[in-house]
N, C-alpha and C. Protein backbone atom coordinates (compact mmCIF):
# COMPACT_ATOMS: atom_id res chain seq x y z
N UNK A 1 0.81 -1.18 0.00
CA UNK A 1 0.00 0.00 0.00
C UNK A 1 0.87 1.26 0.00
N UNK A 2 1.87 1.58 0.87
CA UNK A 2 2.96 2.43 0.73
C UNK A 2 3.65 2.31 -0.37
N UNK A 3 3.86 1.57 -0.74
CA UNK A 3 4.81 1.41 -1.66
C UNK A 3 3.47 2.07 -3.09
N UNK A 4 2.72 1.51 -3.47
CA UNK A 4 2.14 1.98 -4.35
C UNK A 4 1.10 3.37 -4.35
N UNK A 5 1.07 4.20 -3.24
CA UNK A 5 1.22 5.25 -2.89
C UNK A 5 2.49 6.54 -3.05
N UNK A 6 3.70 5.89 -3.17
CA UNK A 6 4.59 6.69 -2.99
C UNK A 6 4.98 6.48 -4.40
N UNK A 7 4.63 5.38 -5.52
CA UNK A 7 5.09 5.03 -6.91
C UNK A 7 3.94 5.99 -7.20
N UNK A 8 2.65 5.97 -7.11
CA UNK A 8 1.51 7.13 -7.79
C UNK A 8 2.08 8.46 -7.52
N UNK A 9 2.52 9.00 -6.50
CA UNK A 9 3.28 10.37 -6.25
C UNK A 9 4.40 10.40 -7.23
N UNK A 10 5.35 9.94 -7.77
CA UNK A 10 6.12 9.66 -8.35
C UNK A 10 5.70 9.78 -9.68
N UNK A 11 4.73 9.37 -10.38
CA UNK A 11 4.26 9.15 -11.55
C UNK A 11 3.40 10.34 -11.56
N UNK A 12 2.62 10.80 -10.93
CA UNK A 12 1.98 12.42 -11.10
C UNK A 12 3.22 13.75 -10.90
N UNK A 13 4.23 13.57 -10.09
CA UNK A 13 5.34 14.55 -10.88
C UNK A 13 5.99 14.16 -11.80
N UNK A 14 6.19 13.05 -12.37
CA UNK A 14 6.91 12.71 -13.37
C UNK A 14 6.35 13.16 -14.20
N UNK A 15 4.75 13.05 -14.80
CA UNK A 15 3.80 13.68 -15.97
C UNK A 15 3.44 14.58 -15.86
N UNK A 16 3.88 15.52 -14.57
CA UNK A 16 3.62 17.07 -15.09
C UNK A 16 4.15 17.65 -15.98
N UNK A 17 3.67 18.23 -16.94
CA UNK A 17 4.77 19.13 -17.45
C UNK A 17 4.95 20.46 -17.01
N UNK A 18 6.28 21.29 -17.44
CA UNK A 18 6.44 22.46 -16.89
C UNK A 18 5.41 23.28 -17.12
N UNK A 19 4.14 23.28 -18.21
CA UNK A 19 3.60 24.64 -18.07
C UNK A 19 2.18 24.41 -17.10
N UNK A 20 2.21 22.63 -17.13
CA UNK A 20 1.12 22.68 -15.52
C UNK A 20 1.52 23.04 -14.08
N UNK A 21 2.99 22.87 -14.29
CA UNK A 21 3.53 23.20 -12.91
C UNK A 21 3.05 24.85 -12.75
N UNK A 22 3.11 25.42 -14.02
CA UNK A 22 3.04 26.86 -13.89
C UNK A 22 1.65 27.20 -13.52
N UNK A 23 0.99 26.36 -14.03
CA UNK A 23 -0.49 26.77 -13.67
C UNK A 23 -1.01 27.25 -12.40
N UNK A 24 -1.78 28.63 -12.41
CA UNK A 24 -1.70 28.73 -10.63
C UNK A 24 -2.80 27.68 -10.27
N UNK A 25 -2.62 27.40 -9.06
CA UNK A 25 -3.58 26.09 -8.21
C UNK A 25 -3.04 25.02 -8.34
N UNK A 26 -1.86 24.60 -9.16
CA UNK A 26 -1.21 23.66 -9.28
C UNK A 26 0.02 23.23 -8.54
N UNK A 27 -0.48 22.51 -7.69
CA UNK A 27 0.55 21.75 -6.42
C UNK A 27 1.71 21.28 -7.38
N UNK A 28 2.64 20.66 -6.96
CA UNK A 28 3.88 20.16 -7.43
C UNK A 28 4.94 19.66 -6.40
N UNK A 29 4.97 18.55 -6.30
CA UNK A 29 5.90 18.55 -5.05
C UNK A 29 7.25 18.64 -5.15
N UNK A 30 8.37 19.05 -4.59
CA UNK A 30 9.46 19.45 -4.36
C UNK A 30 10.42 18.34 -3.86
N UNK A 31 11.36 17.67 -4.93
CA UNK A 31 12.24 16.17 -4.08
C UNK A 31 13.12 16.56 -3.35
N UNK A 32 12.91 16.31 -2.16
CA UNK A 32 13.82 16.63 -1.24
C UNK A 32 14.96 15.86 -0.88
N UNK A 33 14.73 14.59 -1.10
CA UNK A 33 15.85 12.99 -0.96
C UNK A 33 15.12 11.97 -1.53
N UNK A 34 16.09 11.61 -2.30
CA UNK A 34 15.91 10.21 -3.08
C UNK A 34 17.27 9.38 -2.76
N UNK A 35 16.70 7.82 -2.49
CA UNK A 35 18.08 7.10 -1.86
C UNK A 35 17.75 6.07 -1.60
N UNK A 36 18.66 4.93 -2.44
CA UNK A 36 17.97 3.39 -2.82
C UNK A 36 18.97 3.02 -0.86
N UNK A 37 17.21 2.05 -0.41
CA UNK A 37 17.72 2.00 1.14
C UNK A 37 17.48 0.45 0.68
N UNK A 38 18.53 -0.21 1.98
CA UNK A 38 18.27 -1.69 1.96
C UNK A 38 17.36 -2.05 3.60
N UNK A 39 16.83 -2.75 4.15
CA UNK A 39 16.56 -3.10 5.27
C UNK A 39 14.75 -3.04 5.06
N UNK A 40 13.90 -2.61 4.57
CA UNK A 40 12.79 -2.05 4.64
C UNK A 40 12.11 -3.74 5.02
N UNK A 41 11.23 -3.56 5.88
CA UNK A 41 9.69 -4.81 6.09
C UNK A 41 9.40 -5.16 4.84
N UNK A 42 9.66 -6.69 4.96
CA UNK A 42 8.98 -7.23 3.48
C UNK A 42 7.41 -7.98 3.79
N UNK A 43 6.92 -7.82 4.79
CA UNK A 43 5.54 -8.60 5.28
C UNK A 43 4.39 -8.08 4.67
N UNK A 44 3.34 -8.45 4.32
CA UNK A 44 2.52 -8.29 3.86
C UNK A 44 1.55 -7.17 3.98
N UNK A 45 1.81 -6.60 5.55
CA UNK A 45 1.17 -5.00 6.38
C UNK A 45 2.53 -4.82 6.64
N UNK A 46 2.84 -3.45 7.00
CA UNK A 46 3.08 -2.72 7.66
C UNK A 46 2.69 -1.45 8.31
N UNK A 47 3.67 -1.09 9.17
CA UNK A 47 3.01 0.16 9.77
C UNK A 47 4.41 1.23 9.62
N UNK A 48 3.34 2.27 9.42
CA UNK A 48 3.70 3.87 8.86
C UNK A 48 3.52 4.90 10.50
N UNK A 49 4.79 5.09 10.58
CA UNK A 49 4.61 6.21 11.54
C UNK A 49 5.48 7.35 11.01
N UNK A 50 4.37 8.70 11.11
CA UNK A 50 4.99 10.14 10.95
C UNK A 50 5.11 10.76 12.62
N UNK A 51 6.65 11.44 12.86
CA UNK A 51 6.51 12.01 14.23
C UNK A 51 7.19 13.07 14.25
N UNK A 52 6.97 13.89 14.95
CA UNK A 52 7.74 15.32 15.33
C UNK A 52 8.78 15.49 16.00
N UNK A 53 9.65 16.02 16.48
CA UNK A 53 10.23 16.14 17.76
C UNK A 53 10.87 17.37 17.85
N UNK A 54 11.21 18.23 18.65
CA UNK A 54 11.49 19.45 19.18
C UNK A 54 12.95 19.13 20.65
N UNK A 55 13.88 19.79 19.38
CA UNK A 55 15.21 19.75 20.28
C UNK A 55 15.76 20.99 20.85
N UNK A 56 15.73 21.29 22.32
CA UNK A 56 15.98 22.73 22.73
C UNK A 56 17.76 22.44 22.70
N UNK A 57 17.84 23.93 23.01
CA UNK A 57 19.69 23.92 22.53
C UNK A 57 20.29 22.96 23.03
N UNK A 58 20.95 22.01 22.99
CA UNK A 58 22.02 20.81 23.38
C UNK A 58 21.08 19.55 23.98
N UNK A 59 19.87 19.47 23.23
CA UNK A 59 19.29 18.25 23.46
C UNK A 59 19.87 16.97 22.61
N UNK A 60 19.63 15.60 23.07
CA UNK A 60 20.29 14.77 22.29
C UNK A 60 19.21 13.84 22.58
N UNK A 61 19.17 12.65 21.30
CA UNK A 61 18.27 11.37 22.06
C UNK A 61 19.19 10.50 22.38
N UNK A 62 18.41 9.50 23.09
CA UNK A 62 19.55 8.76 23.80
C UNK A 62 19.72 7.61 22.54
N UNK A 63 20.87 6.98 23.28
CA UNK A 63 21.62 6.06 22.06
C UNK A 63 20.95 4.95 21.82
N UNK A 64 20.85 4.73 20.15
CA UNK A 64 20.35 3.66 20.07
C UNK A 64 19.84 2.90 18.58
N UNK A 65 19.71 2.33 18.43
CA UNK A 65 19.51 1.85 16.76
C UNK A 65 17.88 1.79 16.67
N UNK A 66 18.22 1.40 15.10
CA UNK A 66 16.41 1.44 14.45
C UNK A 66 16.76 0.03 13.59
N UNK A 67 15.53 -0.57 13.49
CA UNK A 67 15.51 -2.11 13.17
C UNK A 67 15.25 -1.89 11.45
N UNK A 68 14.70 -0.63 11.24
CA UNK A 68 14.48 -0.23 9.77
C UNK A 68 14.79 0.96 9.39
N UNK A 69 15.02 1.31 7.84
CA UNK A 69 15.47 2.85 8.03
C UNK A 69 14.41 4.14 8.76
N UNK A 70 15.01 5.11 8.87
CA UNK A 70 14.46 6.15 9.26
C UNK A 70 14.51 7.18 8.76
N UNK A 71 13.72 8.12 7.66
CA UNK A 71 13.83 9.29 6.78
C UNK A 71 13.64 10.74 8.31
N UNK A 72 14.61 11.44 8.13
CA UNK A 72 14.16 12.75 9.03
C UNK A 72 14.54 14.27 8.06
N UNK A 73 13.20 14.62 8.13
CA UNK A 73 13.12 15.96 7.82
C UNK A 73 13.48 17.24 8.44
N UNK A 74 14.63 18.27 8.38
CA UNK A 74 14.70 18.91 9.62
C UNK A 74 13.61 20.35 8.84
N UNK A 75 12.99 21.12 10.08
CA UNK A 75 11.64 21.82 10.05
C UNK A 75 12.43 23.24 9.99
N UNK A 76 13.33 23.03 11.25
CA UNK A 76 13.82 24.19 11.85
C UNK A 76 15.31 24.21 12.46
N UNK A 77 16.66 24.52 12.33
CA UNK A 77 17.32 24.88 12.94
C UNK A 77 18.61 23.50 12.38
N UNK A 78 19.24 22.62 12.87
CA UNK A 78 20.28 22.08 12.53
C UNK A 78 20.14 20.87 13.44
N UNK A 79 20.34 19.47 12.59
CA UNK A 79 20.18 18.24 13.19
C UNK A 79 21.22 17.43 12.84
N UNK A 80 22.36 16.91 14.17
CA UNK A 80 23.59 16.62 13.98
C UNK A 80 23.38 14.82 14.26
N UNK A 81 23.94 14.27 13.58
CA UNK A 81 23.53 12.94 13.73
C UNK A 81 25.27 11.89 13.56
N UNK A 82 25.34 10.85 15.00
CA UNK A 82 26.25 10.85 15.18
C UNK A 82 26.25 9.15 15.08
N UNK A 83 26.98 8.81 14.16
CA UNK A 83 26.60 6.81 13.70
C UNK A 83 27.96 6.07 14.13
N UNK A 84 28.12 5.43 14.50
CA UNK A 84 29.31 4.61 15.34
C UNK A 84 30.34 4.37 14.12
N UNK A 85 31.29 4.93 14.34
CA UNK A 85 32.23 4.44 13.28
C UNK A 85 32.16 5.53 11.99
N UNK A 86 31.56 6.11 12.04
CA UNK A 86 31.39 7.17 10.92
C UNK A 86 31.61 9.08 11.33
N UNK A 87 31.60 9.87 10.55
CA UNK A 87 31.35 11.06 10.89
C UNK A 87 30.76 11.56 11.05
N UNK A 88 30.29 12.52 11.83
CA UNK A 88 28.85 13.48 12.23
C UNK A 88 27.92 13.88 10.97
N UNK A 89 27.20 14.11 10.92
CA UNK A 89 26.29 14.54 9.53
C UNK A 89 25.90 15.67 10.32
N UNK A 90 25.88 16.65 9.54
CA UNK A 90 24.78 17.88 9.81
C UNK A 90 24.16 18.36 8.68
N UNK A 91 22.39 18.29 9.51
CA UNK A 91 21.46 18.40 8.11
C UNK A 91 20.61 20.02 8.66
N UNK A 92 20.41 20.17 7.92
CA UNK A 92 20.00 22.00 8.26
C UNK A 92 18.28 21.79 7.69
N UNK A 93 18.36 22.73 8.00
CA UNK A 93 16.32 22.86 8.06
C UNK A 93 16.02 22.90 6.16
N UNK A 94 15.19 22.09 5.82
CA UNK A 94 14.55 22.04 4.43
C UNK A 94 15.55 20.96 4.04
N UNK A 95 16.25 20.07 4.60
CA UNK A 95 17.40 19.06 4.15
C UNK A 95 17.25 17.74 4.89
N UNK A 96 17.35 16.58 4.24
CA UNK A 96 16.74 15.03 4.76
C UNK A 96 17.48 14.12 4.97
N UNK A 97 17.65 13.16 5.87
CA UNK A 97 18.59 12.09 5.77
C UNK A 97 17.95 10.96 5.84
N UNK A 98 18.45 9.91 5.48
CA UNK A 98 18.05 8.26 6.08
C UNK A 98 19.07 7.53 7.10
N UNK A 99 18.37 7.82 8.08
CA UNK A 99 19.41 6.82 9.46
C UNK A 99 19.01 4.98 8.99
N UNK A 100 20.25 4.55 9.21
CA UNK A 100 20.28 3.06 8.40
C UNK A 100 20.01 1.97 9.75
N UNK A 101 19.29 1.06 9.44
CA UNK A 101 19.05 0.31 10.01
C UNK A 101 20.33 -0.34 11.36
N UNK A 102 20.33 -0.70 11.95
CA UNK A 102 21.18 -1.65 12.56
C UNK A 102 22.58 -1.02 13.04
N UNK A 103 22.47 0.56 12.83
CA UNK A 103 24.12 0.96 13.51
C UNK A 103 23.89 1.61 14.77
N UNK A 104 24.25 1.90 15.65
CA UNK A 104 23.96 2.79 16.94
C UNK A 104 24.50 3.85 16.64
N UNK A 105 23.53 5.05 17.14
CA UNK A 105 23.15 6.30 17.31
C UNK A 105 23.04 7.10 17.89
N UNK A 106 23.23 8.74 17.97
CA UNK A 106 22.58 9.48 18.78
C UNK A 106 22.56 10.99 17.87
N UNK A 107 21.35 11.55 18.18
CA UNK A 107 20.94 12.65 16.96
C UNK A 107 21.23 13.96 18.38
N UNK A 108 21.49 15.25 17.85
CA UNK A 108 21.73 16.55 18.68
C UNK A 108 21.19 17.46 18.10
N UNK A 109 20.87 18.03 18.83
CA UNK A 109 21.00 20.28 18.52
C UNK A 109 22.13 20.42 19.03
N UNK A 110 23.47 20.78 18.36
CA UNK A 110 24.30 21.36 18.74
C UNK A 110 24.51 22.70 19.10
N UNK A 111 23.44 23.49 18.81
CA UNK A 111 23.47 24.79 18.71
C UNK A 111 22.92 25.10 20.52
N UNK A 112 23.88 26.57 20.64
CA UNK A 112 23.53 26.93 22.13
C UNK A 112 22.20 27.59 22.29
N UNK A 113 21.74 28.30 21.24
CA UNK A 113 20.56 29.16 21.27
C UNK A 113 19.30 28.58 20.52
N UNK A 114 19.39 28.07 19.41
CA UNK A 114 18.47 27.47 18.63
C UNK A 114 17.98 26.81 18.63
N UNK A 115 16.49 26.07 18.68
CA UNK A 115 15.60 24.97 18.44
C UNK A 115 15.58 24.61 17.53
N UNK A 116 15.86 23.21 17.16
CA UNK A 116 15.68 22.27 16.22
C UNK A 116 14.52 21.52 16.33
N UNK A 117 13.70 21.74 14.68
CA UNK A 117 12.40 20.68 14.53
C UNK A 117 12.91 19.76 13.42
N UNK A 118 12.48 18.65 13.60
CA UNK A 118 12.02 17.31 12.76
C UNK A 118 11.33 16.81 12.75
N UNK A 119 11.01 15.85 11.30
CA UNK A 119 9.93 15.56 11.30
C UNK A 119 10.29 13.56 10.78
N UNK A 120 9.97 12.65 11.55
CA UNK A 120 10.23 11.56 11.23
C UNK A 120 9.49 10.91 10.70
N UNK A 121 10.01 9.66 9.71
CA UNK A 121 9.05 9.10 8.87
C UNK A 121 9.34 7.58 9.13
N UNK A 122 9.04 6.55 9.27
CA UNK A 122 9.48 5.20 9.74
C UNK A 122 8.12 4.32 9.18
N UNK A 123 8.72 3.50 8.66
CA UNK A 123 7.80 2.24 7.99
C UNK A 123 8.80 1.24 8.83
N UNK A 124 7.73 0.49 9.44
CA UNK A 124 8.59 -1.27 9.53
C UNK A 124 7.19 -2.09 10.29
N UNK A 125 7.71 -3.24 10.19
CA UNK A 125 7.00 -4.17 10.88
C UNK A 125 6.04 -3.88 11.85
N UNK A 126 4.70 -4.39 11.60
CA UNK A 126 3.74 -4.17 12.78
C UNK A 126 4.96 -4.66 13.83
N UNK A 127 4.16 -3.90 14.99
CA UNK A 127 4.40 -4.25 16.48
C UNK A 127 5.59 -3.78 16.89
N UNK A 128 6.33 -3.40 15.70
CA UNK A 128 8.04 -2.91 15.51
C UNK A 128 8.32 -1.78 16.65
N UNK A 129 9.06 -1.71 17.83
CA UNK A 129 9.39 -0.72 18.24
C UNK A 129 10.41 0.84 17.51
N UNK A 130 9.70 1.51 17.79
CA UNK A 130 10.69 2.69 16.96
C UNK A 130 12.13 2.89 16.93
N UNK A 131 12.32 2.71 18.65
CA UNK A 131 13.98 2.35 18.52
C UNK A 131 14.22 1.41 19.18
N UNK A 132 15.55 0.47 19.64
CA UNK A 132 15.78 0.16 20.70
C UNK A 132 17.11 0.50 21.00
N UNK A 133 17.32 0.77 22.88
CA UNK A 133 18.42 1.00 23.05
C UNK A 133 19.81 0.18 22.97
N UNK A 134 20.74 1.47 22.87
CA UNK A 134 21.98 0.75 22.79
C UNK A 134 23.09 1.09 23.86
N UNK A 135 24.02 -0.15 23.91
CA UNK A 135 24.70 0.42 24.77
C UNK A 135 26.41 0.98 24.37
N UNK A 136 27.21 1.62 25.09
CA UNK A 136 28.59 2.23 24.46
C UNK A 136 29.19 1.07 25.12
């Protein structure tokens, strides 16, 4: 069902053409990240969760992995994301990443003054917990 939801979105910007895009009243969506992921639920349902979260200056979540990927949208301000063995990413507001299945984690506002918004997107397995913790 997702999957052929997100192929129909795909196929209605693909057949716009530029002078419907121009048309006023005419939506158009804007690709923000495209990125062939491996790990996704192959079961027959799954479940779709969209979530928010609001990071005041030097908030962090605590450490921990995701059993499937995780798309995050940042809303507002700068989202530093820190993967074991790798380098920090910093994604700035209107900019997207995919956190990969199975590595341990921890996401920040590095900033002293600024609030950071995101917006999370997670498909996996009914019953699937969103994260689970990890330890250092």
């Amino acid at each position: 069902m997702v999957r052929r939801a997100i192929l129909a979105a795909a196929l209605v910007a693909t057949l716009m053409t530029p002078a419907m895009a121009q048309q006023s009243g005419i939506a158009r969506p804007t690709l923000v990240l495209e990125q062939v992921v491996e790990g996704l639920p192959r079961d027959e349902k799954q479940t779709v969760r969209v979530m928010t979260a609001s990071f005041k200056p030097g908030d962090k979540t605590v450490y921990h992995t995701h059993r499937f990927p995780v798309t995050v949208y940042v809303l507002e301000g700068a989202f530093t994301l820190e993967l074991d063995g790798r380098a920090p990413i910093v994604v700035k507001a209107g900019e997207s990443l995919v956190e990969p299945p199975g590595i341990a984690m921890t996401g920040y506002n590095r900033s002293s003054s600024e609030i950071t918004q995101v917006v999370i997107f997670y498909v996996s397995a009914n019953d699937t917990p969103f994260l689970d913790m990890a330890h250092h």
